[in-house]
Protein backbone atom coordinates (compact mmCIF):
# COMPACT_ATOMS: atom_id res chain seq x y z
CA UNK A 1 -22.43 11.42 -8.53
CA UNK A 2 -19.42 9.60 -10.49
CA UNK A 3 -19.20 9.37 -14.15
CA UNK A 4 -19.07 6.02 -16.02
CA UNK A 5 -15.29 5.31 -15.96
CA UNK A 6 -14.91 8.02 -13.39
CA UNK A 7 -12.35 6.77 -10.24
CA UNK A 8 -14.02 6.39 -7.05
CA UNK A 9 -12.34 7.99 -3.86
CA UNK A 10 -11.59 4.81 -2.98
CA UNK A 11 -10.00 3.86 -6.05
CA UNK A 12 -7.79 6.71 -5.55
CA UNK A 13 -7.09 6.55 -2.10
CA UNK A 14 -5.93 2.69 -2.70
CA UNK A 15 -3.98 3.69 -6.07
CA UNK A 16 -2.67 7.19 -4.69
CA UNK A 17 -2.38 6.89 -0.55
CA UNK A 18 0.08 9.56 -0.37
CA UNK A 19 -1.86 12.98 0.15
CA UNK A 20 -1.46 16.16 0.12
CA UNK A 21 -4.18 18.75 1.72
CA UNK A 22 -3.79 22.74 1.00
CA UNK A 23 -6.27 25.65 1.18
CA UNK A 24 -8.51 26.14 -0.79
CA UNK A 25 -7.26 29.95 -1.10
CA UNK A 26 -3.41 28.75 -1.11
CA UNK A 27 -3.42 26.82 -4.14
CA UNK A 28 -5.89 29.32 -5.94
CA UNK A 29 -3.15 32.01 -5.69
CA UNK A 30 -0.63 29.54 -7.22
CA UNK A 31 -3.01 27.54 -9.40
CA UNK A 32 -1.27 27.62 -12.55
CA UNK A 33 2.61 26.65 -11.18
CA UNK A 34 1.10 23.65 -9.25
CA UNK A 35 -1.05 22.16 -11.56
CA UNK A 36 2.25 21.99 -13.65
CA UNK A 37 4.10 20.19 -10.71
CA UNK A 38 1.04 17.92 -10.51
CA UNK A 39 1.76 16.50 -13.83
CA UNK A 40 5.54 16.53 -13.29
CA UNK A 41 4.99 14.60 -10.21
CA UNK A 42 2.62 12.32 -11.17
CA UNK A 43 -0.41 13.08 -8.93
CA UNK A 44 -4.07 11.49 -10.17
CA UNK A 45 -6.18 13.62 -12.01
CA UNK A 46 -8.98 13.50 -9.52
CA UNK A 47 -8.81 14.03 -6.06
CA UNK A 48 -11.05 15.22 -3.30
CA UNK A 49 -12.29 18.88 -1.50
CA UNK A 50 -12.74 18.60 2.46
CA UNK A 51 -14.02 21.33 4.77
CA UNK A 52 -12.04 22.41 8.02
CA UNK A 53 -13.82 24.46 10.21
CA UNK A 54 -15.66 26.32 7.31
CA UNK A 55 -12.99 25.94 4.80
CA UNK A 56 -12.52 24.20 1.94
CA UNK A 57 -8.85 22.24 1.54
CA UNK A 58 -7.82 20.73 -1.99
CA UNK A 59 -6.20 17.45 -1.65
CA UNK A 60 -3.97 16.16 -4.04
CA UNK A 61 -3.35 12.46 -4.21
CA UNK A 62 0.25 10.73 -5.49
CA UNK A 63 1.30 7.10 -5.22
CA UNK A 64 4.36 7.38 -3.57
CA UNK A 65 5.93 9.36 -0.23
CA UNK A 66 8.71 11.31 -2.05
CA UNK A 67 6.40 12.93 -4.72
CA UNK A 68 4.18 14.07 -1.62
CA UNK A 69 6.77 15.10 0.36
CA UNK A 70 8.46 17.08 -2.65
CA UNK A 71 4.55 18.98 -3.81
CA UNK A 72 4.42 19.55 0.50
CA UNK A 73 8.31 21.21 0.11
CA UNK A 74 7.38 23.31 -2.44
CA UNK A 75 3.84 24.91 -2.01
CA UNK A 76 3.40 23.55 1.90
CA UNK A 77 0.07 22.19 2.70
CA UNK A 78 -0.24 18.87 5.56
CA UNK A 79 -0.33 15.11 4.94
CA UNK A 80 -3.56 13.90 4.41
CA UNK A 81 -5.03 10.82 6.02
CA UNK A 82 -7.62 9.39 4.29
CA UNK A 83 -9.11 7.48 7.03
CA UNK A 84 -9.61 11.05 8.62
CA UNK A 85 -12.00 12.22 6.56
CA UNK A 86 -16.05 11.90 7.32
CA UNK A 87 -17.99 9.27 6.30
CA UNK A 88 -21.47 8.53 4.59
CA UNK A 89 -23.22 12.23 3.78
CA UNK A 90 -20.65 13.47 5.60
CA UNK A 91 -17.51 12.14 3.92
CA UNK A 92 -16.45 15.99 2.94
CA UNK A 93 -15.81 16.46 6.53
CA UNK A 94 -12.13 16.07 7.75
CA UNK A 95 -12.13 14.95 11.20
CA UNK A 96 -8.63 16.27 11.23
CA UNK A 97 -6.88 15.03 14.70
CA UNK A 98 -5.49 17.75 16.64
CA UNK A 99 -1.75 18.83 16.37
């Protein structure tokens, strides 16, 4: 359940499409260093947790292509598709296509 004032996910998917997704465990380890480049780069405060075959990935949402692409350069993680991820009480599913 949101807040009052609280962005929706689709708020922020249509105001930040450009996503990042990283383990949960990879951006743990680093938490501190990225949540610094978050701010530099100017990704939304909220963003969303999806599970992956039973585990949890962070995604971190920007508005445009080079500040994903720079956060992916730097502490890795995959683009993020919106579209891919589950829908009604299973929207915290990614249906993540296959590589």
């Amino acid at each position: 359940m949101r807040r009052k004032g609280e962005l929706s996910p689709a708020r922020v998917d249509s105001g930040w499409p450009h996503q990042v997704a990283m383990r949960g465990d990879d951006l743990r380890a680093r938490f501190d260093e990225i949540q610094v480049a978050k701010s530099e780069l100017g990704a939304c405060a909220r963003g969303h947790t999806v599970r992956l075959k039973d585990e949890d990935w962070i995604v971190t949402c920007f508005a445009t292509p080079e500040a994903a692409a720079t956060f992916r350069e730097r502490f890795g993680g995959v683009a993020f598709n919106p579209k891919d991820r589950g829908k009604g009480k299973r929207w915290h599913v990614w249906n993540r296509p296959p590589n």
